[in-house]
N, C-alpha and C. Protein backbone atom coordinates (compact mmCIF):
# COMPACT_ATOMS: atom_id res chain seq x y z
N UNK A 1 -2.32 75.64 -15.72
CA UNK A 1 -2.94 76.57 -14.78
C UNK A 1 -1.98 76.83 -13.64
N UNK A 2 -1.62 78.15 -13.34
CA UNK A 2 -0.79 78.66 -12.13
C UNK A 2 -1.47 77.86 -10.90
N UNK A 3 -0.58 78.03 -10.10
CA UNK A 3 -0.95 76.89 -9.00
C UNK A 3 -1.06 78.67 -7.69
N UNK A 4 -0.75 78.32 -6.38
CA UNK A 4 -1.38 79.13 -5.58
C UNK A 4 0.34 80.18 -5.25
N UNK A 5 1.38 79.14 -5.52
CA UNK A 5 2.58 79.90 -5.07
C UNK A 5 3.31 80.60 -7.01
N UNK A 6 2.69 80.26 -8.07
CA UNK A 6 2.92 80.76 -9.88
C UNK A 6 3.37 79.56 -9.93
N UNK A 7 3.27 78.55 -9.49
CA UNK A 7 4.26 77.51 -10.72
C UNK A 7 3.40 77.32 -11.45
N UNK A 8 3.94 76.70 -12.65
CA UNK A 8 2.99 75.50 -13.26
C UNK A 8 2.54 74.24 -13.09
N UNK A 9 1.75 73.95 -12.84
CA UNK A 9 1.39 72.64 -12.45
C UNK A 9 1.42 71.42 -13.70
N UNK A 10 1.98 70.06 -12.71
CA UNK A 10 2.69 69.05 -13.86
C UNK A 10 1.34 68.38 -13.44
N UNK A 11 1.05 66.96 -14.42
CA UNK A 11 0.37 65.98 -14.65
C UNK A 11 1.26 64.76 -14.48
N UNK A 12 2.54 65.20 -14.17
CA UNK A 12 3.53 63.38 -13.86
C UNK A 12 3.16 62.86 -12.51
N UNK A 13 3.26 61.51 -12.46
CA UNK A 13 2.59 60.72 -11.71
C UNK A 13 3.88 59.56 -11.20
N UNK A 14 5.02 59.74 -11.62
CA UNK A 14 6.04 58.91 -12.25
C UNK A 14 6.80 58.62 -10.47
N UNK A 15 8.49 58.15 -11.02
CA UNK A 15 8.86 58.86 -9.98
C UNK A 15 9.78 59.71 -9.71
N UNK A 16 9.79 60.92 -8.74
CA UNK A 16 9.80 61.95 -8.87
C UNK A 16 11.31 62.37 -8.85
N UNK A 17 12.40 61.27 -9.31
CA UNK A 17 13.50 61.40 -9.97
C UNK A 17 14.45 62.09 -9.28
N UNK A 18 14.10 62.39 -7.35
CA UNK A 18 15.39 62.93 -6.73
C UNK A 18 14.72 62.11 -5.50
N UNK A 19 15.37 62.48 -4.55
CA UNK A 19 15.39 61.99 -3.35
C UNK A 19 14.39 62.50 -2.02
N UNK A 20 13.10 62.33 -1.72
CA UNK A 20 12.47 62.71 -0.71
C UNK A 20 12.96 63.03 0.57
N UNK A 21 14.01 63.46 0.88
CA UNK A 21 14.56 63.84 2.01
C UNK A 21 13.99 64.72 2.87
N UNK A 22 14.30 64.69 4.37
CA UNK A 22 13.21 64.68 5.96
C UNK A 22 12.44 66.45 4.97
N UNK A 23 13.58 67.53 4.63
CA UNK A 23 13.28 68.89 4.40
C UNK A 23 12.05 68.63 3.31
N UNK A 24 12.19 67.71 2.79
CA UNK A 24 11.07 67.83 1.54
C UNK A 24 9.98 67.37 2.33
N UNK A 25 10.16 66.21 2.84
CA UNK A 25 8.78 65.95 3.73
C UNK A 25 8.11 66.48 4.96
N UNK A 26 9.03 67.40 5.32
CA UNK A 26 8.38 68.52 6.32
C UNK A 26 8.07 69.62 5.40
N UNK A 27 7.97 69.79 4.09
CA UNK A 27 7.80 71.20 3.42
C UNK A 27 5.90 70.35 3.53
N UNK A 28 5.95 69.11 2.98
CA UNK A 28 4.72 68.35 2.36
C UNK A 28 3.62 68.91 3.92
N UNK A 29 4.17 68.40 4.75
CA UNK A 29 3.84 68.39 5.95
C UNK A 29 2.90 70.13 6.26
N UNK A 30 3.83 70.57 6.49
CA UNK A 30 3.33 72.12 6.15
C UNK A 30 2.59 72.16 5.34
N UNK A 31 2.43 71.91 4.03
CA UNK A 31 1.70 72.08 2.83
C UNK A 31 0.14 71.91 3.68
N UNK A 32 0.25 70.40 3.90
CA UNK A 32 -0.88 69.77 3.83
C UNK A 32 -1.77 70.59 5.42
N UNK A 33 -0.84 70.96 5.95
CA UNK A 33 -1.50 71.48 7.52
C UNK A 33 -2.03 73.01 6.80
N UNK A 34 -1.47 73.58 5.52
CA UNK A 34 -1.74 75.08 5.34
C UNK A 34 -1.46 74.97 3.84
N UNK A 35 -2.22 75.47 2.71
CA UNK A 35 -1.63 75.53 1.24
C UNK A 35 -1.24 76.84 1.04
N UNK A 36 -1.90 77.48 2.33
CA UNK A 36 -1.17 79.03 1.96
C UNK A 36 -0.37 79.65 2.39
N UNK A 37 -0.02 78.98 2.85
CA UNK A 37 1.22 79.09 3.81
C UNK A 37 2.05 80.06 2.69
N UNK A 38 3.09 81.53 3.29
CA UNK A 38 3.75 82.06 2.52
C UNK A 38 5.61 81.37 2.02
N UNK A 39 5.58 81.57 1.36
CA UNK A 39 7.10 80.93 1.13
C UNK A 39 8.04 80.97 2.47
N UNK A 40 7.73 82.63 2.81
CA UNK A 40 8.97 83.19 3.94
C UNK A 40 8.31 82.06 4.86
N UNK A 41 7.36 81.93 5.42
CA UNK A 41 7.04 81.35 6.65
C UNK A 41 7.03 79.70 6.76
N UNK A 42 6.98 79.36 5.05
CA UNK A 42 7.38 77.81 4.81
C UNK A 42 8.58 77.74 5.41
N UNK A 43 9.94 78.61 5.11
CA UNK A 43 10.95 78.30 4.84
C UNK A 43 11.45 78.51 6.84
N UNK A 44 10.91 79.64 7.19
CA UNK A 44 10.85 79.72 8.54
C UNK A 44 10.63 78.58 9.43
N UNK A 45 9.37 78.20 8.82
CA UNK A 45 8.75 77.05 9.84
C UNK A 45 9.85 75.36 9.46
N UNK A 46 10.33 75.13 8.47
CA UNK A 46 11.46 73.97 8.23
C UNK A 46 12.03 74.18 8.45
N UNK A 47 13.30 75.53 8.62
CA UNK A 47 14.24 75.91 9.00
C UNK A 47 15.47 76.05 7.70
N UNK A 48 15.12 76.69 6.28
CA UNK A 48 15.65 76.56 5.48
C UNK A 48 15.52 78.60 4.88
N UNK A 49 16.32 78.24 3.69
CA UNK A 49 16.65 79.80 3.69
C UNK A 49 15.43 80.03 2.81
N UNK A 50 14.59 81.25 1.84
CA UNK A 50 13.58 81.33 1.62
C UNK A 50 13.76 80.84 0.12
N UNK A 51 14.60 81.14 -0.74
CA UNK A 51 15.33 80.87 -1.83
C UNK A 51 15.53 78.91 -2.07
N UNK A 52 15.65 78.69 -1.02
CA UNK A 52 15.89 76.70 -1.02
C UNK A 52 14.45 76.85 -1.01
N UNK A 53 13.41 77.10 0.08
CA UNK A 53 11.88 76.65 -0.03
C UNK A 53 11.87 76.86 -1.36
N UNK A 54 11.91 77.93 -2.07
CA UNK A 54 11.07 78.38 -3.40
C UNK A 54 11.67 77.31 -4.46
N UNK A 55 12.99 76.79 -4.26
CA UNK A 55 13.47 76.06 -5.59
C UNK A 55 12.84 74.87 -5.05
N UNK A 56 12.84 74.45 -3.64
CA UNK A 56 12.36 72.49 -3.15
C UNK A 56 10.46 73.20 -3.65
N UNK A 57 10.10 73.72 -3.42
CA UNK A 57 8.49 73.77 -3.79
C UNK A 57 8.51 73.78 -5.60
N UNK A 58 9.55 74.01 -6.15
CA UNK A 58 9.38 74.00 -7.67
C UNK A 58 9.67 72.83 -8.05
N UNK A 59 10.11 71.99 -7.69
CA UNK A 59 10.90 71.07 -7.53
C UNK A 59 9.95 70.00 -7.33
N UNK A 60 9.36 70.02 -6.22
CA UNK A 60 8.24 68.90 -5.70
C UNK A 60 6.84 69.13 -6.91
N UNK A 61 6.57 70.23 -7.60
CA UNK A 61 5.50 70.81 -8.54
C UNK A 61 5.79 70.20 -9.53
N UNK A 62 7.23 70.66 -10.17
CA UNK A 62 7.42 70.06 -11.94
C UNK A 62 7.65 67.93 -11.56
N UNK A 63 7.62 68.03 -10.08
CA UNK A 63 8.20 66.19 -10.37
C UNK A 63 6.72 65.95 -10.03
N UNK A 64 5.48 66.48 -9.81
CA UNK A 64 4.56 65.36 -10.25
C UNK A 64 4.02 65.60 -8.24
N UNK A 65 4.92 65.25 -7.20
CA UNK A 65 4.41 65.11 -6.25
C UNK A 65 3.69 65.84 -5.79
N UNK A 66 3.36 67.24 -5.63
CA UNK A 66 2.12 68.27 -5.50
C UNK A 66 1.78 68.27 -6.97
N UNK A 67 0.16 67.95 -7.21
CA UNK A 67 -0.54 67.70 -7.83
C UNK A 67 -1.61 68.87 -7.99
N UNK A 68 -2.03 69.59 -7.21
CA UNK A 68 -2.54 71.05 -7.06
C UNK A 68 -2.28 71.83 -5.62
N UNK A 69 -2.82 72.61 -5.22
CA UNK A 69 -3.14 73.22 -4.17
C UNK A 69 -4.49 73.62 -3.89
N UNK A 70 -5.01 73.33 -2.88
CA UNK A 70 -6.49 73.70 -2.95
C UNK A 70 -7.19 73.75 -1.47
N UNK A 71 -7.88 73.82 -1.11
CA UNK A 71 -8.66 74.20 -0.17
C UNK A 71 -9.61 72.74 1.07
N UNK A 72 -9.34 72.85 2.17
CA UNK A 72 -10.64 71.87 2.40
C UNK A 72 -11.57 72.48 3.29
N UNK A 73 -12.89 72.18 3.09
CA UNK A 73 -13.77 72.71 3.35
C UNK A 73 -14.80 72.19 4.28
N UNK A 74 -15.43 72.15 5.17
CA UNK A 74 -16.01 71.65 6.33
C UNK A 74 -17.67 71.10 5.71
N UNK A 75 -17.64 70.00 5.21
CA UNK A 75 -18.94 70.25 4.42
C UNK A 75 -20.08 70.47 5.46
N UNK A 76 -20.29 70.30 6.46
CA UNK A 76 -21.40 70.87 7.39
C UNK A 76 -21.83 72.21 7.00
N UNK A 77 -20.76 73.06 6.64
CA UNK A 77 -21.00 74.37 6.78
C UNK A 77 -21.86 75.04 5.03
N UNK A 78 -21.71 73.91 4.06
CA UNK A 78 -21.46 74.41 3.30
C UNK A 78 -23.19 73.48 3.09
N UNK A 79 -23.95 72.90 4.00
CA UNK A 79 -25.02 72.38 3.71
C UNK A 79 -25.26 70.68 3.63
N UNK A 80 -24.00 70.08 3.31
CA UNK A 80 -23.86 68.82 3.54
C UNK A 80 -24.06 68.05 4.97
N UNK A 81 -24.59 68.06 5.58
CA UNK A 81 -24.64 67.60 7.27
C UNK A 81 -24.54 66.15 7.14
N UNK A 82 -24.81 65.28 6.26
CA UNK A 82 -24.77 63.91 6.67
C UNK A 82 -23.87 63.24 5.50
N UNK A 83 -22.83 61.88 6.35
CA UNK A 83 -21.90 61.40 5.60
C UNK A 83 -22.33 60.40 5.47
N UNK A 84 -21.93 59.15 4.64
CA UNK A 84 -22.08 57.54 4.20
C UNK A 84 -21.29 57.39 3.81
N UNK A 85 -20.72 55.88 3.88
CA UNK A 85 -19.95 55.19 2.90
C UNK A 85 -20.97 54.18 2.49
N UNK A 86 -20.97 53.99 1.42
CA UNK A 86 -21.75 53.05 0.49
C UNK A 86 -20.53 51.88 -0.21
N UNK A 87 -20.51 50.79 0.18
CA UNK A 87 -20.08 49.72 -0.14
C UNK A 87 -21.07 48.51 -1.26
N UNK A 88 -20.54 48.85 -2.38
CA UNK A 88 -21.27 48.49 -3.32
C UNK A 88 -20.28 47.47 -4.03
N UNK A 89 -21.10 46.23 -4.65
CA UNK A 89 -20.64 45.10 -5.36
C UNK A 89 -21.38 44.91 -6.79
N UNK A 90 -20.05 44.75 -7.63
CA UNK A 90 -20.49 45.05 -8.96
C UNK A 90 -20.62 43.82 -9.86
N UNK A 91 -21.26 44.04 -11.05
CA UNK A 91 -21.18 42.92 -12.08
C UNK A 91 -19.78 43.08 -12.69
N UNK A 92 -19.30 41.94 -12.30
CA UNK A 92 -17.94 42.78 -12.75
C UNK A 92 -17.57 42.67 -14.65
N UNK A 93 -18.78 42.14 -15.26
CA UNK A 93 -18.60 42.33 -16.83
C UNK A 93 -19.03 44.08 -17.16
N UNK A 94 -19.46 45.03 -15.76
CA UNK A 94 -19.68 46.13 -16.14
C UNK A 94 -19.04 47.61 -15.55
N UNK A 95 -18.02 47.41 -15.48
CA UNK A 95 -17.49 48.29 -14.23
C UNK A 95 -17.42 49.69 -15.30
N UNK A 96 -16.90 49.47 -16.56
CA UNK A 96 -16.99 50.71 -17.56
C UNK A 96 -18.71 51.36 -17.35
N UNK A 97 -19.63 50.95 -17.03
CA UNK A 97 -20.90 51.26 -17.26
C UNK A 97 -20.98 51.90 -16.04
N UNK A 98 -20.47 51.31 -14.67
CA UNK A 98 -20.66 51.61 -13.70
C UNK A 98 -19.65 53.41 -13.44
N UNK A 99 -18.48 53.41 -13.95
CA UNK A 99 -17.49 54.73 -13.90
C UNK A 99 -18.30 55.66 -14.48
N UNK A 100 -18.96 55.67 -16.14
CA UNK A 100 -20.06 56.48 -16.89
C UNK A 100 -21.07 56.89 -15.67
N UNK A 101 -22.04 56.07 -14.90
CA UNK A 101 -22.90 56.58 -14.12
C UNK A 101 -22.28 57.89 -13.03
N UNK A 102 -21.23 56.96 -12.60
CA UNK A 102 -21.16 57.54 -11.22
C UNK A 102 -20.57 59.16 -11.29
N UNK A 103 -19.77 59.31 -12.56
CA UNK A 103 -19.90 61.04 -12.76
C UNK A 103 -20.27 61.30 -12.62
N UNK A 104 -21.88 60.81 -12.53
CA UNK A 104 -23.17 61.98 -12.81
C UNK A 104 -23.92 61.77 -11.54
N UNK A 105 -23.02 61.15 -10.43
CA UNK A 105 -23.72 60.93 -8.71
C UNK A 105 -23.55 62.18 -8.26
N UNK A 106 -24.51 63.40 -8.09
CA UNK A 106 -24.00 64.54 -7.14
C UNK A 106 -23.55 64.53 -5.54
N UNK A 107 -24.19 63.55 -5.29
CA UNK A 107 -23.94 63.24 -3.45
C UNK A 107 -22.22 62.48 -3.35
N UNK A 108 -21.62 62.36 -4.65
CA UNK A 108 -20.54 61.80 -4.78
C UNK A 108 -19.34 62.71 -3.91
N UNK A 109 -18.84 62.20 -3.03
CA UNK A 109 -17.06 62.91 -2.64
C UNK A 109 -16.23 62.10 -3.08
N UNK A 110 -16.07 60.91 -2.60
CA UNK A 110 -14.95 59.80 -2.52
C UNK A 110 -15.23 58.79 -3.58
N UNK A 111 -14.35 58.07 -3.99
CA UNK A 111 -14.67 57.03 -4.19
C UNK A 111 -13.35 55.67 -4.48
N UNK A 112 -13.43 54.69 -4.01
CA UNK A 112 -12.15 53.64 -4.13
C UNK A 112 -12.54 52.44 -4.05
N UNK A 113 -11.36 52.38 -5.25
CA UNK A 113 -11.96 50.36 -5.70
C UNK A 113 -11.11 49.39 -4.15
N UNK A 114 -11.78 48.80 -4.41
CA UNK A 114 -11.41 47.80 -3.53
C UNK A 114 -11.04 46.71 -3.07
N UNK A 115 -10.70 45.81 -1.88
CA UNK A 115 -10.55 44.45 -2.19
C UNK A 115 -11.47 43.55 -1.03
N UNK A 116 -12.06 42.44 -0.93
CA UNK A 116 -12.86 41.73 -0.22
C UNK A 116 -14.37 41.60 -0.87
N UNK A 117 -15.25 41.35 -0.23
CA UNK A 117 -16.79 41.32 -0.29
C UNK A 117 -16.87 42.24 -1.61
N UNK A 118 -16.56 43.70 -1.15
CA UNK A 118 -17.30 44.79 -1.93
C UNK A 118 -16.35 45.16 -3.36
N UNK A 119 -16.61 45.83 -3.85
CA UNK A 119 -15.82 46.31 -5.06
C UNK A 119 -15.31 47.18 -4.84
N UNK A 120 -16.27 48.12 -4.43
CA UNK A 120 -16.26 49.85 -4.58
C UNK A 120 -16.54 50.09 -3.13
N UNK A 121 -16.04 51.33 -2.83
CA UNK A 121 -16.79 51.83 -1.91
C UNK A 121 -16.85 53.67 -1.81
N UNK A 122 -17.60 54.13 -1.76
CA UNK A 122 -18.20 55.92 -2.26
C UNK A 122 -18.36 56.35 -0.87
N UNK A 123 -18.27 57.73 -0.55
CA UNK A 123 -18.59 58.56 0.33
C UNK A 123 -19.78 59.56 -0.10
N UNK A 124 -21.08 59.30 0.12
CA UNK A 124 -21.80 60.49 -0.03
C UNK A 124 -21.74 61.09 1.24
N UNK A 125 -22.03 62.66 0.19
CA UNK A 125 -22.53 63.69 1.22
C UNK A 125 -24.19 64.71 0.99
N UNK A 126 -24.83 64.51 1.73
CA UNK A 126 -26.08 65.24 1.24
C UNK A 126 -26.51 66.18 2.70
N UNK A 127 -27.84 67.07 2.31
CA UNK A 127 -28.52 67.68 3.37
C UNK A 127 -28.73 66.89 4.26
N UNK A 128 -29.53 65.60 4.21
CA UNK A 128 -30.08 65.24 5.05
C UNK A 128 -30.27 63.45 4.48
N UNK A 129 -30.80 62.49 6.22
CA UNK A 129 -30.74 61.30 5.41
C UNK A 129 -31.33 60.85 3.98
N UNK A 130 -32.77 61.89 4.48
CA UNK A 130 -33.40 60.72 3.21
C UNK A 130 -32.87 60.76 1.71
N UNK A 131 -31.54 62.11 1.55
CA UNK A 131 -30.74 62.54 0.40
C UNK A 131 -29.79 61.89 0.30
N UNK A 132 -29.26 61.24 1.27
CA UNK A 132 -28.58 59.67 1.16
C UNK A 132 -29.34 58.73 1.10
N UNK A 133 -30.58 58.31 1.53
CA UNK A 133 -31.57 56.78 1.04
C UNK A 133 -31.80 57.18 -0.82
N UNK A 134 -31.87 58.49 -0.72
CA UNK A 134 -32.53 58.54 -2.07
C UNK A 134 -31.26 58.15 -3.46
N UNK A 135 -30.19 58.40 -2.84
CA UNK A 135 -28.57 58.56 -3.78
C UNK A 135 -28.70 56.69 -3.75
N UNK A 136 -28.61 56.48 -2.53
CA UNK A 136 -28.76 54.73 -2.67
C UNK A 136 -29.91 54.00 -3.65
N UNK A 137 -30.98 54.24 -2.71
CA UNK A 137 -31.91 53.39 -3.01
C UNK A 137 -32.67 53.48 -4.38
N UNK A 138 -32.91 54.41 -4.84
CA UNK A 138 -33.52 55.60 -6.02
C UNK A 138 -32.57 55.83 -6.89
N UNK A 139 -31.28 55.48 -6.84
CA UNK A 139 -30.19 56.11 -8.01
C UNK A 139 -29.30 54.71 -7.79
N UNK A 140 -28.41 54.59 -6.91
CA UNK A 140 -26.94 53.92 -7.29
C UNK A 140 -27.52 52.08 -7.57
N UNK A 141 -28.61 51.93 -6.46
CA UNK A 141 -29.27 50.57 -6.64
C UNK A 141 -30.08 49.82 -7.59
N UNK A 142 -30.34 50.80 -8.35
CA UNK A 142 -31.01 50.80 -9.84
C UNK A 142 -30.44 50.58 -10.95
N UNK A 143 -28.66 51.01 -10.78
CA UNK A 143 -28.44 50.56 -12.10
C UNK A 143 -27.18 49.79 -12.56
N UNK A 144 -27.71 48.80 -13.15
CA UNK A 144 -27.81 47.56 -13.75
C UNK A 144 -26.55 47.12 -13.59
N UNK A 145 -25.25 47.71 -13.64
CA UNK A 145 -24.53 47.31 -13.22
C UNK A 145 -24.18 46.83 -11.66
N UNK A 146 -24.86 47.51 -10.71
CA UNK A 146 -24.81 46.76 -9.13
C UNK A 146 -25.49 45.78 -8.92
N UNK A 147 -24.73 44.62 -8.04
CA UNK A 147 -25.58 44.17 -7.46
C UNK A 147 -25.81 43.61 -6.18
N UNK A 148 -25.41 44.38 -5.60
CA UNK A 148 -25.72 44.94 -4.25
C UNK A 148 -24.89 45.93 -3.04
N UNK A 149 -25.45 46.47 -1.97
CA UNK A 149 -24.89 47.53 -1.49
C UNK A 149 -25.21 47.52 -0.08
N UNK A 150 -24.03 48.13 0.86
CA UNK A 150 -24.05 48.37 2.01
C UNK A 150 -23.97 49.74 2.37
N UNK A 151 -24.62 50.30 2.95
CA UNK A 151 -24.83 51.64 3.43
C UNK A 151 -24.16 51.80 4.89
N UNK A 152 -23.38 52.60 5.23
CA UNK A 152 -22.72 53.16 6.84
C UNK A 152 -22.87 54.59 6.88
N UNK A 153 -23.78 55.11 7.72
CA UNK A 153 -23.19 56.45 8.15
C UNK A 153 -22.28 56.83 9.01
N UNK A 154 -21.59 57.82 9.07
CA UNK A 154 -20.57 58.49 9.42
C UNK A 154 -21.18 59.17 10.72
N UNK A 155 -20.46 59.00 11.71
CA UNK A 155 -21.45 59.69 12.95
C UNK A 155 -20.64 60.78 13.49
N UNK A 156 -19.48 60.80 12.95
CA UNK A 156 -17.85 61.70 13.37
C UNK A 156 -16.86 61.27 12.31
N UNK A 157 -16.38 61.99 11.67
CA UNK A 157 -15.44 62.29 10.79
C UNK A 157 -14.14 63.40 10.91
N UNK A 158 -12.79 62.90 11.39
CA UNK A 158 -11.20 63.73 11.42
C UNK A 158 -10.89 63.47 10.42
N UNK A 159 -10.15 64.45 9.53
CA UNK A 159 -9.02 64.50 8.99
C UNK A 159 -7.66 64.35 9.42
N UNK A 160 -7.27 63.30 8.85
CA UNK A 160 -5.82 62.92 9.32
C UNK A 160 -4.41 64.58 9.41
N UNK A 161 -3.92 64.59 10.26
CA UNK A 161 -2.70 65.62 10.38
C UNK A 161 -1.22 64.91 10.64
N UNK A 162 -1.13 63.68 10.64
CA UNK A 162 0.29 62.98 10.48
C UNK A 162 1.24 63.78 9.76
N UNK A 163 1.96 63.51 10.33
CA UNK A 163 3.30 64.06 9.74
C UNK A 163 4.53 63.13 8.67
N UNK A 164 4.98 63.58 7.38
CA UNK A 164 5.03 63.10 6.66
C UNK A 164 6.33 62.65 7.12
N UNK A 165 7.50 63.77 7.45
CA UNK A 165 8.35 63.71 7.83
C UNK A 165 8.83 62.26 9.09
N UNK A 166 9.43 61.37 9.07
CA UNK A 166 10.10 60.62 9.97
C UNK A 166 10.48 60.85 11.37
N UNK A 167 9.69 60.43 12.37
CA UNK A 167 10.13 60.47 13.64
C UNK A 167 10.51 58.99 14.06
N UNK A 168 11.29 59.80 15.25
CA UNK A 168 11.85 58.92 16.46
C UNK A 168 10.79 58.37 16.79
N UNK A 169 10.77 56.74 17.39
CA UNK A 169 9.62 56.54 17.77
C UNK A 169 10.45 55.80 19.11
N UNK A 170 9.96 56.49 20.53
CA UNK A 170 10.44 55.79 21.43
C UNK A 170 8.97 54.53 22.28
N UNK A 171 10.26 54.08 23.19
CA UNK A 171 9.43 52.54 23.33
C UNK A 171 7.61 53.04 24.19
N UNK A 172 8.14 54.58 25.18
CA UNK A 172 7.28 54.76 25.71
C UNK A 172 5.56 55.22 24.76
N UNK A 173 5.91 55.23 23.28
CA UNK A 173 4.37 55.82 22.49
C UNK A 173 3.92 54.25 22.35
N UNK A 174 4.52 53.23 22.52
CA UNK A 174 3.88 51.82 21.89
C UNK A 174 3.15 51.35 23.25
N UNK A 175 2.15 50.73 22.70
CA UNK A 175 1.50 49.93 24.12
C UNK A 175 1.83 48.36 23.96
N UNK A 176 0.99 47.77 24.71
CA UNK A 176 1.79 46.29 24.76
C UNK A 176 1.25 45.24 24.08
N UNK A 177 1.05 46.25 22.88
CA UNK A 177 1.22 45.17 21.43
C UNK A 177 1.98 45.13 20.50
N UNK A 178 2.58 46.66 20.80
CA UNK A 178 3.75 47.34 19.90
C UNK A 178 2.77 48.06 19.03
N UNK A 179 1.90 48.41 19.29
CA UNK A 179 0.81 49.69 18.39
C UNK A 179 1.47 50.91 18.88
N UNK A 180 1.30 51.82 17.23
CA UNK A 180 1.65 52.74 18.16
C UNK A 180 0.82 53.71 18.70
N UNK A 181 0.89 54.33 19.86
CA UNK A 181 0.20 55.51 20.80
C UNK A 181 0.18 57.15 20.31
N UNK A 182 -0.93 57.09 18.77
CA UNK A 182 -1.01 58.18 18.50
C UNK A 182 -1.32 59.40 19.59
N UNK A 183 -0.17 60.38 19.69
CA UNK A 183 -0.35 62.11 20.41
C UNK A 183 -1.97 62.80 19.80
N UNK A 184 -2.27 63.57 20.77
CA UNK A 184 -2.94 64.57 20.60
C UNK A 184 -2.82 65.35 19.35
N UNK A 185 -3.66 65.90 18.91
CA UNK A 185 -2.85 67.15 17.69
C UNK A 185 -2.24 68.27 18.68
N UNK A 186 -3.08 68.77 19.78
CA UNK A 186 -2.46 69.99 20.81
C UNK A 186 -1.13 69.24 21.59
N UNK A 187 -0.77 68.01 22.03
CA UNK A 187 0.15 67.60 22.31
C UNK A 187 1.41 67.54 21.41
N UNK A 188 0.47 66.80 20.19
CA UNK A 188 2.04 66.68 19.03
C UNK A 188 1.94 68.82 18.47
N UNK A 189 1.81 69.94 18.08
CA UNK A 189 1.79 71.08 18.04
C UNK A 189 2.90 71.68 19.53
N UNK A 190 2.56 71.23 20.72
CA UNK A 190 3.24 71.29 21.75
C UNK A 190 4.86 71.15 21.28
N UNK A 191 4.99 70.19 21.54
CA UNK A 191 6.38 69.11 21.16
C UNK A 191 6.66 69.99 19.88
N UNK A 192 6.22 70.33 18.98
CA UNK A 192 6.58 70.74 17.80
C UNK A 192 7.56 71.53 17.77
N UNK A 193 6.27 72.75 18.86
CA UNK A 193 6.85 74.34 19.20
C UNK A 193 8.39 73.82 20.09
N UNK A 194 8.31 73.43 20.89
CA UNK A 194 9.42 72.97 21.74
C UNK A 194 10.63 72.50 20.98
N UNK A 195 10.34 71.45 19.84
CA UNK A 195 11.82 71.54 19.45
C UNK A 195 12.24 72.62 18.59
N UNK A 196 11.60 73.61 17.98
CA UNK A 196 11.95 74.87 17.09
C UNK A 196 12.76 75.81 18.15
N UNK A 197 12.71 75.51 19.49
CA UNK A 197 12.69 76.67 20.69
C UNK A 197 14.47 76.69 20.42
């Protein structure tokens, strides 16, 4: 299936057999801030000629590392208003039984195995709570493979905008644990524009 810029899209997962260098990871970077970004304005915004974007974007496609292009979508808008993570612990003679079900979870977004207490842990999304009590309590808690579950709602949810690309990290972003002192998104966008100037 053509992807959003004509390539073809690969299924390799491997590794991606050249060198991730800063230009490739500021193309990713871009990607991930915009998928539609136009070639000319990829190549504008890294600082490369339009001809290098188009071969490094074919390049990053056939090695496996862009995997599709696609869209994200605000689920509030789209009717979903309430989030959970559901932290669920399994029989673990049934986890094949448990993958079969959970295809068929519609309140399903996320989902990742895990390590500690829980096994699993899922992100539903539904209208409203009792469409998360009901995904829990009425569906995921019932079958036979769980045996047992923690429910969290989500009261505020960001999407991460990190940058893939390698920065300088001076002493003044760390506080005095040596954490570092994540920027603003309008601060780090600031700084951005400023060094392109």
């Amino acid at each position: 299936m053509s992807g959003y810029y004509g390539f073809m899209s690969s299924d390799k997962s491997a590794d991606p057999g050249f060198e991730l260098d800063d230009i490739y990871l500021e193309i990713l970077t871009q990607l991930r801030r915009d998928s539609r970004i136009s070639v000319a304005t990829l190549a504008e915004e890294v600082g490369i000629s339009r001809s290098n974007a188009y071969a490094r974007l074919n390049t990053l496609v056939n090695a496996g590392v862009i995997k599709r292009f696609t869209i994200d979508i605000d689920p509030r808008l789209v009717g979903k208003k309430v989030s959970a993570l559901v932290f669920v612990s399994l029989d673990q003679s049934k986890w094949k039984q448990f993958g079969m079900q959970l295809g068929a979870l519609a309140e399903l977004d996320y989902y990742a195995v895990t390590t500690g207490e829980y096994d699993v842990v899922l992100r539903l999304r539904a209208d409203d709570v009792p469409g998360i009590q009901h995904a829990v309590v009425d569906v995921i808690s019932q079958w036979e493979c769980v045996r047992d579950t923690e429910t969290v709602f989500l009261m505020q949810e960001q999407s991460s905008d990190f940058d893939l690309a390698p920065q300088d990290v001076h002493p003044a972003t760390l506080d005095l644990l040596g954490v570092l002192n994540f920027e603003a998104k309008a601060s780090r966008s600031l700084r951005d524009a400023k060094r392109r100037e």
